[in-house]
Protein backbone atom coordinates (compact mmCIF):
# COMPACT_ATOMS: atom_id res chain seq x y z
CA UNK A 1 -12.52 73.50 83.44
CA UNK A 2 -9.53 75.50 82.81
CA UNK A 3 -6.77 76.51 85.55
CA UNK A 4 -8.40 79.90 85.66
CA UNK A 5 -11.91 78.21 86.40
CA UNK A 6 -13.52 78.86 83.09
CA UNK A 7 -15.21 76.51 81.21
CA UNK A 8 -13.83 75.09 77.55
CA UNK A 9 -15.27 75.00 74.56
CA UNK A 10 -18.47 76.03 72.68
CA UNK A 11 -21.71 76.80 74.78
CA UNK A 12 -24.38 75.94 71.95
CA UNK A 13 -28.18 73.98 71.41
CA UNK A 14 -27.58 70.73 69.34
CA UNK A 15 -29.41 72.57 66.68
CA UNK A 16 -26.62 75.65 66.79
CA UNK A 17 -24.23 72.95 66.71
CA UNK A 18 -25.34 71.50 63.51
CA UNK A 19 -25.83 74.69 61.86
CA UNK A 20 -22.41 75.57 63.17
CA UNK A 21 -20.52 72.04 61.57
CA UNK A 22 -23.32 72.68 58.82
CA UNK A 23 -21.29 75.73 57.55
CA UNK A 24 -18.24 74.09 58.58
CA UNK A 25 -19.10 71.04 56.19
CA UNK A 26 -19.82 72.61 53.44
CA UNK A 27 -16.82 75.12 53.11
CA UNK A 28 -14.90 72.18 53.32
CA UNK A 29 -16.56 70.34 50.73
CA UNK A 30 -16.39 72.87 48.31
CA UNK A 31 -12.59 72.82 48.25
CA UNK A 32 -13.01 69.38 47.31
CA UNK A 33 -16.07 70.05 44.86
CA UNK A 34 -14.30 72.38 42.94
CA UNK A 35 -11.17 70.04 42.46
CA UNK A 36 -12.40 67.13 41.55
CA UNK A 37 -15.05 68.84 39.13
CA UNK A 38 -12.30 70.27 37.17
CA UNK A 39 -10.61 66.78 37.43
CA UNK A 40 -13.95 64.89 36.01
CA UNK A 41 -13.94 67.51 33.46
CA UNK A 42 -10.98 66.62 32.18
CA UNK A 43 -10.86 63.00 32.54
CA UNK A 44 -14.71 63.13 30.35
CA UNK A 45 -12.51 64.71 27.10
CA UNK A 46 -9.61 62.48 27.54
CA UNK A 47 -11.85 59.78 25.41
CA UNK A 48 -12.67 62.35 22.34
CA UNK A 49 -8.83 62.97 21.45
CA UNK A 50 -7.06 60.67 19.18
CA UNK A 51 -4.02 59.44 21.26
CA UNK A 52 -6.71 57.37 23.36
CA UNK A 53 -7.07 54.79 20.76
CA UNK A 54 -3.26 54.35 20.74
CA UNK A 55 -3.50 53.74 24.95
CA UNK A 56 -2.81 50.04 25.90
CA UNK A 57 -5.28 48.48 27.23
CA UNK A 58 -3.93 48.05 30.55
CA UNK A 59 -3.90 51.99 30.14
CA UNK A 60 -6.99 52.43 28.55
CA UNK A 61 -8.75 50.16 31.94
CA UNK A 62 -6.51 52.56 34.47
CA UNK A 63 -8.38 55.44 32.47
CA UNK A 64 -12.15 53.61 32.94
CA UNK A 65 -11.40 53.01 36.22
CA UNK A 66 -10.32 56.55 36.84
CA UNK A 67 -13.56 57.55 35.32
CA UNK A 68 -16.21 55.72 37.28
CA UNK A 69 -14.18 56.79 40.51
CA UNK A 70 -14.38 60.07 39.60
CA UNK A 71 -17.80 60.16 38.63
CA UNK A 72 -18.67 58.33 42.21
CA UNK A 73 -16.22 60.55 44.15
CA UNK A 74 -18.12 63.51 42.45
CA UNK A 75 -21.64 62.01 43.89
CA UNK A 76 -20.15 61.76 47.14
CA UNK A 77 -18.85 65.35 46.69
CA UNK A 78 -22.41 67.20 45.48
CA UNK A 79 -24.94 64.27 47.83
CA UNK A 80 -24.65 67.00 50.64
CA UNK A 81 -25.62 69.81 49.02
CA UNK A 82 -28.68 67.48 47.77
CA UNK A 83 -29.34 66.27 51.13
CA UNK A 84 -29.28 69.81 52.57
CA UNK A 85 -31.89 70.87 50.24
CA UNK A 86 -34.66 67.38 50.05
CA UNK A 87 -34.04 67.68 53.93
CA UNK A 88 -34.23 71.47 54.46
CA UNK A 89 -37.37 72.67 56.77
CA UNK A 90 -37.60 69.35 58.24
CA UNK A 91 -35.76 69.72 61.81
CA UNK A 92 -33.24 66.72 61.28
CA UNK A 93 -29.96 69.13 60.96
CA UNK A 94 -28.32 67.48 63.50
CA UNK A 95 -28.63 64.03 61.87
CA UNK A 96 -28.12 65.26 58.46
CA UNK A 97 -25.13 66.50 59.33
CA UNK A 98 -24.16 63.30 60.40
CA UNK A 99 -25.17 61.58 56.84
CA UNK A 100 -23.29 64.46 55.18
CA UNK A 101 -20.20 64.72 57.17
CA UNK A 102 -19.68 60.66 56.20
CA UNK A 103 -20.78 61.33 52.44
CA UNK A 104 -17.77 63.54 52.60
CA UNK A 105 -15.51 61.37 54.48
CA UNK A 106 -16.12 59.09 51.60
CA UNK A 107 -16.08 61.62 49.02
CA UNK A 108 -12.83 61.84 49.97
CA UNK A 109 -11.51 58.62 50.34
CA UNK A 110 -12.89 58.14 46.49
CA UNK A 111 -10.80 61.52 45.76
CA UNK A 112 -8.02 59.25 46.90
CA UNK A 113 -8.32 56.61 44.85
CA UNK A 114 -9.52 58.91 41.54
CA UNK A 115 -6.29 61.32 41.79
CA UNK A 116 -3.81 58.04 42.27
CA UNK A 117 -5.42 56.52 39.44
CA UNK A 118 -5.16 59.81 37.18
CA UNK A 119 -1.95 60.02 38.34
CA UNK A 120 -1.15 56.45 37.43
CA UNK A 121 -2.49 57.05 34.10
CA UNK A 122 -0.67 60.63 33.40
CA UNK A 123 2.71 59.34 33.88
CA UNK A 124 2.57 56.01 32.09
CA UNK A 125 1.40 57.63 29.22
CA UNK A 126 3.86 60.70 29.85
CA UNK A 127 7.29 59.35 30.68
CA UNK A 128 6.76 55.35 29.78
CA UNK A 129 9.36 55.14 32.72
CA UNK A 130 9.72 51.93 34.99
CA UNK A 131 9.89 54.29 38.02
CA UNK A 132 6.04 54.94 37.94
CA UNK A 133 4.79 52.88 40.13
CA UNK A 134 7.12 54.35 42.54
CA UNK A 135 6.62 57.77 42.04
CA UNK A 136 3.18 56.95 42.43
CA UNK A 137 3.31 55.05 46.01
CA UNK A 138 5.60 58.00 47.20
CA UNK A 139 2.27 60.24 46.10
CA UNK A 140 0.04 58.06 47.82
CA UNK A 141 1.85 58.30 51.20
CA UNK A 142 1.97 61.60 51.22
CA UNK A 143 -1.92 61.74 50.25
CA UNK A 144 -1.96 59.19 53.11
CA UNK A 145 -0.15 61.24 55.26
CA UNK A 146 -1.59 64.50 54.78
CA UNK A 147 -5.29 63.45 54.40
CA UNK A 148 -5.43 61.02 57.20
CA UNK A 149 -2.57 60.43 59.43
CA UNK A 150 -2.01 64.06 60.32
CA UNK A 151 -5.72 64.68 60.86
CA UNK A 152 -5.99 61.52 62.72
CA UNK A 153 -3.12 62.61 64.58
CA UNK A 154 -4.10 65.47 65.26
CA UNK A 155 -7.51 64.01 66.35
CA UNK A 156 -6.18 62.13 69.25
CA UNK A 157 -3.00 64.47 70.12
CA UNK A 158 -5.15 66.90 70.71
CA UNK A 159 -8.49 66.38 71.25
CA UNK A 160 -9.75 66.24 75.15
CA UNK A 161 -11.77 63.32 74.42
CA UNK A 162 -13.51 62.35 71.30
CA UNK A 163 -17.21 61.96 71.16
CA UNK A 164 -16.84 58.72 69.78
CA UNK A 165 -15.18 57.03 72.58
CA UNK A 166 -17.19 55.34 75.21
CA UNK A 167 -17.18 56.88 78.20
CA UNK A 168 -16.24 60.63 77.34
CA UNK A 169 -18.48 63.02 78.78
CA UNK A 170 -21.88 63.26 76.98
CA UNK A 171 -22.46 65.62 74.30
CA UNK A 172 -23.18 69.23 75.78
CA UNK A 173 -21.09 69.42 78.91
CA UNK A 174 -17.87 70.59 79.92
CA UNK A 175 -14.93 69.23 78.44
CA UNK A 176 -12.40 67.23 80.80
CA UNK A 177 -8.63 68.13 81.04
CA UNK A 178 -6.35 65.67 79.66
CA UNK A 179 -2.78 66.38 82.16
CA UNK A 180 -1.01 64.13 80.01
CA UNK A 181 -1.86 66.50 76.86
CA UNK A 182 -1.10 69.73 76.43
């Protein structure tokens, strides 16, 4: 309860719930859909022009490796939007939210790992410079930083309990005050 006596957050059924983090899900994976489509796109032609053959191998490896993440990360990326429609009519929303909502945490974590790889890849090929590897781990920690740590700490900065935790108060009642957060 707030100071004023009023109760926080949402007052919603399980199954508005679900069709609320539903819509919530799949704006969000869109964003990421339509990036790492264009990305796939591109990294499919990369093969077909004639500089590939003149790739080392080490860099012709980063670019098959870039590939099949890409390919997997865009599996992750699309599974919900299959899910949502093999599931739809059959009154399991709230759990296939659940499946999708971890298809898309891993979506993204294979975003991660395609875009450092592409990365990798563009500027050996691009600049040949011994710096690379650098300029790529100063990439990866702000990918790190701005995918994850911020959201994470965001997560517990500000969050009055997480669901997660054992011993928060079950799902549907009133959220508790945290004095020690703002």
């Amino acid at each position: 309860m707030t100071e004023d006596g009023r109760r926080r957050g949402r007052h919603e059924t399980e199954e508005e719930r679900a069709d609320r983090m539903w819509g919530e899900l799949i704006q969000e994976v869109r964003v990421a859909q339509t990036g790492v489509q264009i990305l796939f796109g591109f990294l499919l032609t990369v093969v077909f022009y004639p500089k590939y053959t003149t790739l080392s191998h080490t860099n012709q490896v980063i670019y098959i490796v870039t590939v099949i993440l890409g390919a997997c990360t865009t599996g992750a990326l699309i599974g919900p939007v299959s899910l949502h429609r093999l599931i739809s009519g059959r009154m399991v929303k709230p759990q296939a939210v659940r499946l999708a909502s971890r298809m898309t945490l891993v979506g993204l974590v294979l975003l991660f790992g395609t875009m450092t790889f592409a990365q990798l890849l563009i500027l050996r090929v691009a600049t040949h410079n011994p710096y690379v590897p650098w300029l790529v781990t100063a990439v990866v920690a702000w990918y790190l930083l701005c995918w994850f740590g911020l959201p994470l700490w965001a997560r517990h900065r500000y969050a009055p309990y997480s669901a997660d935790r054992a011993g928060g108060p079950p799902a549907g009642s009133a959220r508790e005050e945290r004095p020690d957060r703002p």
